[in-house]
Protein backbone atom coordinates (compact mmCIF):
# COMPACT_ATOMS: atom_id res chain seq x y z
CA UNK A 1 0.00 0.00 0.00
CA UNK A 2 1.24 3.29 -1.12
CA UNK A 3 2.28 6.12 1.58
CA UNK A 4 -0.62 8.69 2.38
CA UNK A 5 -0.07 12.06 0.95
CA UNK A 6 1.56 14.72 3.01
CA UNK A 7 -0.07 17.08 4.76
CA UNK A 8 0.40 20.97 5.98
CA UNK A 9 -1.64 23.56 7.61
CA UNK A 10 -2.12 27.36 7.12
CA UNK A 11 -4.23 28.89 9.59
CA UNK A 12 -4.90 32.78 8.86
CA UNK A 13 -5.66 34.64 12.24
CA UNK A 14 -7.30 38.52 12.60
CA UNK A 15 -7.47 39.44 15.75
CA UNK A 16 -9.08 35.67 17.17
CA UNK A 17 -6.58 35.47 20.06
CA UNK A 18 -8.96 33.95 22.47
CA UNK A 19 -9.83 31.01 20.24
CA UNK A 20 -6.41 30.73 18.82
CA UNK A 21 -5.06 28.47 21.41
CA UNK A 22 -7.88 25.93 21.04
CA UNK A 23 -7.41 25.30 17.69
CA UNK A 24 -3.68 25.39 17.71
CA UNK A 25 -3.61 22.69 20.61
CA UNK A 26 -6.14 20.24 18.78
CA UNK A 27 -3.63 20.89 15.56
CA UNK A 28 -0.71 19.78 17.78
CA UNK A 29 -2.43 16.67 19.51
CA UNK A 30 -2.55 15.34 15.90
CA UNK A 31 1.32 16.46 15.04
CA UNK A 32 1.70 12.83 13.38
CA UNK A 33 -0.30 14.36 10.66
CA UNK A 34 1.32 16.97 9.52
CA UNK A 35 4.54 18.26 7.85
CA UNK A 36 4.61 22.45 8.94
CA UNK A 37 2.17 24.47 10.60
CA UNK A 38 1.59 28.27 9.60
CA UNK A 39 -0.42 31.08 11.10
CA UNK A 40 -0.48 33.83 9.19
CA UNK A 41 -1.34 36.96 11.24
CA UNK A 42 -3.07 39.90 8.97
CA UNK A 43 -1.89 42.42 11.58
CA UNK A 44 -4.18 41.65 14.23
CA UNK A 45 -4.38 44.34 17.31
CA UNK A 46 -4.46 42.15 19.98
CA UNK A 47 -1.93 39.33 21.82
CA UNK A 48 -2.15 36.71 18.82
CA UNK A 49 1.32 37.09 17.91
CA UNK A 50 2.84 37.21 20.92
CA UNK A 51 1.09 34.51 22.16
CA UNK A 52 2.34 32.11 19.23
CA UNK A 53 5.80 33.54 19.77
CA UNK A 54 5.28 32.51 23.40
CA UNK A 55 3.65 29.58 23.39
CA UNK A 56 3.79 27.41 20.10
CA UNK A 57 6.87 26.89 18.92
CA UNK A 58 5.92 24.61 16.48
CA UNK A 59 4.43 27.33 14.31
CA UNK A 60 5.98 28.97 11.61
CA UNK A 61 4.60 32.49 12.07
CA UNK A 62 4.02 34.91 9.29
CA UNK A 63 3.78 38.55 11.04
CA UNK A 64 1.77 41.06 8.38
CA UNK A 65 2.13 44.23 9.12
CA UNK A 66 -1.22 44.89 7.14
CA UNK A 67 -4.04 43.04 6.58
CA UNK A 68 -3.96 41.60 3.66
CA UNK A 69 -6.82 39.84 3.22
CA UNK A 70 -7.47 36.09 3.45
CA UNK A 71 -6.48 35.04 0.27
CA UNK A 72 -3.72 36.92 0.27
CA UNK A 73 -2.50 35.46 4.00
CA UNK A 74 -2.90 31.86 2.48
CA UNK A 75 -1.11 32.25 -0.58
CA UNK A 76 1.58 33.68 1.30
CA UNK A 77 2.12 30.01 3.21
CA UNK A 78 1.29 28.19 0.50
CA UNK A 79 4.12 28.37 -2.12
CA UNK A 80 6.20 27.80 0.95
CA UNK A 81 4.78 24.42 1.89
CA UNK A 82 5.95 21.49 -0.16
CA UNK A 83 3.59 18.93 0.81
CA UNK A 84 1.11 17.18 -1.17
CA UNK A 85 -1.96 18.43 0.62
CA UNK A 86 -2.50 22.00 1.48
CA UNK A 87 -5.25 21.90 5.29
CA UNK A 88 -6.50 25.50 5.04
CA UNK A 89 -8.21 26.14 8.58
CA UNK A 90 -9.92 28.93 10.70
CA UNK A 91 -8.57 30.16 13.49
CA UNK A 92 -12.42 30.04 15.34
CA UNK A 93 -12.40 25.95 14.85
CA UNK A 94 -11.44 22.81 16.60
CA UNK A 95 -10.05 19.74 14.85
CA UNK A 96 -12.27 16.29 16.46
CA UNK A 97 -10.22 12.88 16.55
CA UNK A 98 -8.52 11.34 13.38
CA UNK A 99 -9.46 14.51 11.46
CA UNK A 100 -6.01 14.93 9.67
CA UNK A 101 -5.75 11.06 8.86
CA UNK A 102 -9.10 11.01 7.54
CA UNK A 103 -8.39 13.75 5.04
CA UNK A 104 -5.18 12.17 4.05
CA UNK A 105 -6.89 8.80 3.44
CA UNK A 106 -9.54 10.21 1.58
CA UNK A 107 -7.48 12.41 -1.05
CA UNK A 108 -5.35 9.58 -1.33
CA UNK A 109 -8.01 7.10 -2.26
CA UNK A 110 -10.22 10.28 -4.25
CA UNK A 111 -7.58 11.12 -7.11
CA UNK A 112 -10.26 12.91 -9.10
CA UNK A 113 -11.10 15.29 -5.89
CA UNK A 114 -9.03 18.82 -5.90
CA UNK A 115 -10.64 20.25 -3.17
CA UNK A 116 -12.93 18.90 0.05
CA UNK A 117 -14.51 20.33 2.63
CA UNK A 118 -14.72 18.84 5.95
CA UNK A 119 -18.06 18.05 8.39
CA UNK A 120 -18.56 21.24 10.11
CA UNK A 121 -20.13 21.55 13.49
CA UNK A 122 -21.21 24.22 15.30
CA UNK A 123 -20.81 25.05 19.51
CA UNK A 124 -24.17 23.57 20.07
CA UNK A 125 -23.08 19.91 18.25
CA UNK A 126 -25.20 20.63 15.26
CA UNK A 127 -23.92 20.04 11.87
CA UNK A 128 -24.37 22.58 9.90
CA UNK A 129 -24.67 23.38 5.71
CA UNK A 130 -21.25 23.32 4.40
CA UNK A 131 -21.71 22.68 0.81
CA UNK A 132 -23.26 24.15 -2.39
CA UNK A 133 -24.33 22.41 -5.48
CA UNK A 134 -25.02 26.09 -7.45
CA UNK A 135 -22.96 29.38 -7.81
CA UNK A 136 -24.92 32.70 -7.57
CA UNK A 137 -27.69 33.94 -9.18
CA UNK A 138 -29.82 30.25 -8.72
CA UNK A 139 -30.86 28.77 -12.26
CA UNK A 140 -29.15 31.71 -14.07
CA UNK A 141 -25.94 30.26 -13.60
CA UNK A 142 -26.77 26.88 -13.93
CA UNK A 143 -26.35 26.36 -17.87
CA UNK A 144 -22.78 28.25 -17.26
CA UNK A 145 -21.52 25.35 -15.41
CA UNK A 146 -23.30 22.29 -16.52
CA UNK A 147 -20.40 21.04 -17.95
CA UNK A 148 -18.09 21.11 -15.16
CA UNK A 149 -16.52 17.91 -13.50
CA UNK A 150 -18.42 16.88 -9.96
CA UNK A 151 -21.74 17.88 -8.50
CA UNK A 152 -20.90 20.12 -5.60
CA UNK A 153 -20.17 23.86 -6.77
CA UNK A 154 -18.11 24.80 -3.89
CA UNK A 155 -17.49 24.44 -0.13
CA UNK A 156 -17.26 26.80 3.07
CA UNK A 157 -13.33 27.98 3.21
CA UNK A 158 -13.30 27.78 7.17
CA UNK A 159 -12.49 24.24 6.66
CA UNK A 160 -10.78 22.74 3.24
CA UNK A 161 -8.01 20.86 1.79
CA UNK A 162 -6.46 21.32 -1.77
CA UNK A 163 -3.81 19.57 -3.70
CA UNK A 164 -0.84 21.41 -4.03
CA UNK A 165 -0.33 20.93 -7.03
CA UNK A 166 -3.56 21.90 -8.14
CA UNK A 167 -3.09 25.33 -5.91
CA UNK A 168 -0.03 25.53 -7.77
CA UNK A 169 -1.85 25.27 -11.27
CA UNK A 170 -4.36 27.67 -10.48
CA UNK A 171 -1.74 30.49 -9.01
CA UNK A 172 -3.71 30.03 -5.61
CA UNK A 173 -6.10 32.37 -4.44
CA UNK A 174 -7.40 35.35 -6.44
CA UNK A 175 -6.20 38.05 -4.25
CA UNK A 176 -8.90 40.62 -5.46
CA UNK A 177 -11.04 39.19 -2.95
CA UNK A 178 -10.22 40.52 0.04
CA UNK A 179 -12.52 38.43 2.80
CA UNK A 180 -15.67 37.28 1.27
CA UNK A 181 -16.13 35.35 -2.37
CA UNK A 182 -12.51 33.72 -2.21
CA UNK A 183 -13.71 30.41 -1.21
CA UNK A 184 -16.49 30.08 -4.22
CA UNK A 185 -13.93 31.44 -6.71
CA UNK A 186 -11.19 29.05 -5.67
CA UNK A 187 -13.69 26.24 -6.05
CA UNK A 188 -14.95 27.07 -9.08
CA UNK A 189 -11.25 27.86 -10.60
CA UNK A 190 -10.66 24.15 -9.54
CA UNK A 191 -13.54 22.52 -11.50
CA UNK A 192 -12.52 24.92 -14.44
CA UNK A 193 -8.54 22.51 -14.24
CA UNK A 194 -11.06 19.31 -14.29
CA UNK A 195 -10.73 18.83 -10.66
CA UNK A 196 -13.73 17.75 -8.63
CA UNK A 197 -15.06 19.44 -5.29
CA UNK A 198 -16.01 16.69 -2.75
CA UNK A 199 -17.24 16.92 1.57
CA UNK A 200 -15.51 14.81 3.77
CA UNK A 201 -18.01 13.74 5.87
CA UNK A 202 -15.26 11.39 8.25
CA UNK A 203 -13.05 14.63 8.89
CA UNK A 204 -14.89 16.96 11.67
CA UNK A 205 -14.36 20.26 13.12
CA UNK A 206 -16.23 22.80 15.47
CA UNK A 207 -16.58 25.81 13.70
CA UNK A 208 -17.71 29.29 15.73
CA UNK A 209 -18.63 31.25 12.78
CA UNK A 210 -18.18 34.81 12.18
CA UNK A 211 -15.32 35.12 15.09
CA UNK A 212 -13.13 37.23 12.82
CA UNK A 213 -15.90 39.91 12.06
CA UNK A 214 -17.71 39.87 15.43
CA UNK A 215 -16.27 43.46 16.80
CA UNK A 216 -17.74 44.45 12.87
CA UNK A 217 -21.51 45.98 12.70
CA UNK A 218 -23.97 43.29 10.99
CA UNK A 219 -24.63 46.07 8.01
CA UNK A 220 -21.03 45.81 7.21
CA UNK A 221 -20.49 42.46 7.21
CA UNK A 222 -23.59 42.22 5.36
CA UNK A 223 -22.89 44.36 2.22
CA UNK A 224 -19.59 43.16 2.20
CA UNK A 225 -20.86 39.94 1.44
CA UNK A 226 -23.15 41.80 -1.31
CA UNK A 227 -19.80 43.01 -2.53
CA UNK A 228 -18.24 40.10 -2.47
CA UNK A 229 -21.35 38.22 -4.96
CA UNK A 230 -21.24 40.90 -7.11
CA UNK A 231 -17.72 40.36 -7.45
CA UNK A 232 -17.92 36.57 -8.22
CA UNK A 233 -20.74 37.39 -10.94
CA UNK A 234 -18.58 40.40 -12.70
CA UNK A 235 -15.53 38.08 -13.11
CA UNK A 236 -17.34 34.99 -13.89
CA UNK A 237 -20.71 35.46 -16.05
CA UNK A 238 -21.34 37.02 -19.28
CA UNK A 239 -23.15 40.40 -19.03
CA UNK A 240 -26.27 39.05 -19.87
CA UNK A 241 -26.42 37.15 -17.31
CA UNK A 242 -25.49 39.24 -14.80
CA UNK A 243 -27.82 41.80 -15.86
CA UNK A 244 -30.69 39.24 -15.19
CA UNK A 245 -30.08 38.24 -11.94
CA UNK A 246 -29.63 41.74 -11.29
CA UNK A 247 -32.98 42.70 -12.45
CA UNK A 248 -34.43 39.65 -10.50
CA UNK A 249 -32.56 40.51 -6.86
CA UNK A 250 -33.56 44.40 -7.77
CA UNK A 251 -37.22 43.34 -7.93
CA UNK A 252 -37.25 41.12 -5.08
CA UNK A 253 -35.59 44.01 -2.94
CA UNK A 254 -37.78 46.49 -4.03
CA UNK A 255 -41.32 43.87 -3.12
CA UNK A 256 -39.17 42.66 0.56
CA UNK A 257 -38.76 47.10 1.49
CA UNK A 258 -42.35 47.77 0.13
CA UNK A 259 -43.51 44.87 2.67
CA UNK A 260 -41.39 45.64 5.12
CA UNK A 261 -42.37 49.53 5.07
CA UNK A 262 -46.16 49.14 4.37
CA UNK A 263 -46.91 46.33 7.06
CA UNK A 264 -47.31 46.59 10.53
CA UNK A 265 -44.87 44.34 13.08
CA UNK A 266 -45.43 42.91 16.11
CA UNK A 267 -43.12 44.88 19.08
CA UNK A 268 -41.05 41.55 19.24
CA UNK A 269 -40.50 41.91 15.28
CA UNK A 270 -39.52 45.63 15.06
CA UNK A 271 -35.41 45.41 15.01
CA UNK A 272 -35.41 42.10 13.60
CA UNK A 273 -37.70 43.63 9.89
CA UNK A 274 -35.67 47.32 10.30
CA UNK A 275 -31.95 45.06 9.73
CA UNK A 276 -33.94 43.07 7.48
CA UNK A 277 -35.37 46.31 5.24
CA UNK A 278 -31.53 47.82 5.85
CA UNK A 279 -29.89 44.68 4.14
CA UNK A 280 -32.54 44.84 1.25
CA UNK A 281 -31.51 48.57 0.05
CA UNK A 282 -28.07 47.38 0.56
CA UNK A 283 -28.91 44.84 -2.17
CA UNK A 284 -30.56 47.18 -4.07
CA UNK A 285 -27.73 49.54 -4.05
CA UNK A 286 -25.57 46.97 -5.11
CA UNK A 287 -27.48 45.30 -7.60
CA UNK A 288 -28.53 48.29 -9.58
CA UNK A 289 -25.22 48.77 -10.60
CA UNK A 290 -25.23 45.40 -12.53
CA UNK A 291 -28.46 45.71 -14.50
């Protein structure tokens, strides 16, 4: 029997120092796993560097003095790493038992995969949706990539493993996404090189979401996720198409504020429909500029 792949992790922290040390320690308790371990810090403002300096030894620390973005951060590690398999992890996630193993046996046995995600689950113990099987804009997009190798379109970046060489053949992350988008566009690059997108369903981590944006107002984080799709559908589909789902999201905004202005809410319901009529003018905005 052939030799499992080899494995290494990048880990890109912002300002997550408090969860850091949980996910670095359940990384370590599997050391017979993996080759190097990276953080990459995108200038965080609190103790996560010196804390890794301090503590973890094991880690080879790259120190931003910007942030760079999260693409960015993992490209960065990655053309230093010369191991088969690339583990790129959150720092707001905890590797469960025979996690690492489990990846490598899978890629080694899956030689059409280029990508998989891993079983996410959240603080509560509940498994939660990890995996798409259509980009953006719904059954606009789906003639676009009919063609394309695999059923799943793309999986949630706060947990996935990529062939290195495949990284390598792609030239890694698109670094014009800065936060949001990166993971879809990285999956979908993959399937373009004839490489399938699969979920590991044996390899589990807890996964807090969000930790990296939590000190960031909901609005924000919101259209910068708007910004984000846009982004995806501008580099991706032909003008046509984007003009259509356009038109469709800038109708459904425009129904969702009229609603949400013209009817009456229950006390209990008041702050929940004002973010909800904030986020759909956001989308508006946003998808205006597309039609």
């Amino acid at each position: 029997m052939s030799a499992l792949p080899s494995l290494s992790i990048i880990i890109v922290n912002y300002n997550t120092a408090d969860l850091l040390p949980a996910c670095l320690d359940s990384v370590i308790a599997q050391s017979d796993q993996w080759q190097r371990l990276f953080v990459v810090d995108n200038n965080s403002t609190d103790n996560s560097v010196a804390l890794i300096k301090q503590r973890y030894s094991q880690v080879e620390l790259i120190d931003n003095h910007e942030n760079v973005g999260f693409g960015t951060a993992n490209n960065q590690a990655a053309v230093r790493c010369g191991s088969d398999l690339l583990f790129l992890l959150n720092p707001d996630t905890v590797l469960h038992p025979r996690c690492l193993v489990n990846i490598r046996e899978y890629m080694h046995h899956q030689s059409l995969v280029g990508l998989g995600g891993v079983k996410m689950i959240t603080c509560r113990g509940q498994a939660h949706d990890t995996i798409e099987h259509d980009y953006p804009g719904g059954h606009y997009s789906k003639a676009l990539f009919a063609t394309l190798p695999g059923s799943i379109a793309w999986v949630l970046g706060a947990g996935m493993v990529v062939r290195k060489e495949v990284m390598d053949s792609i030239n890694g992350f698109d670094e014009k996404f800065f936060l949001y988008g990166e993971d879809i566009d990285l999956c979908l690059r993959i399937r373009m090189a004839g490489w399938e997108i699969a979920f590991i369903d044996e390899a589990a981590i807890t996964h807090l979401e969000g930790q990296s944006e939590r000190n960031v107002a909901p609005l924000s984080v919101f259209e910068k996720k708007m910004k984000a799709e846009i982004q995806f559908l501008t580099k991706h589909y032909p003008i046509n198409v984007q003009r259509k789902i356009g038109w469709a999201r800038s109708i459904q905004a425009v129904w969702r504020i009229f609603c949400l202005s013209s009817l009456p809410a229950p006390p209990k319901q008041k702050f929940r429909n004002q973010m909800k009529l904030e986020q759909y003018r956001i989308a508006l905005s946003l998808y205006r500029a597309i039609i």
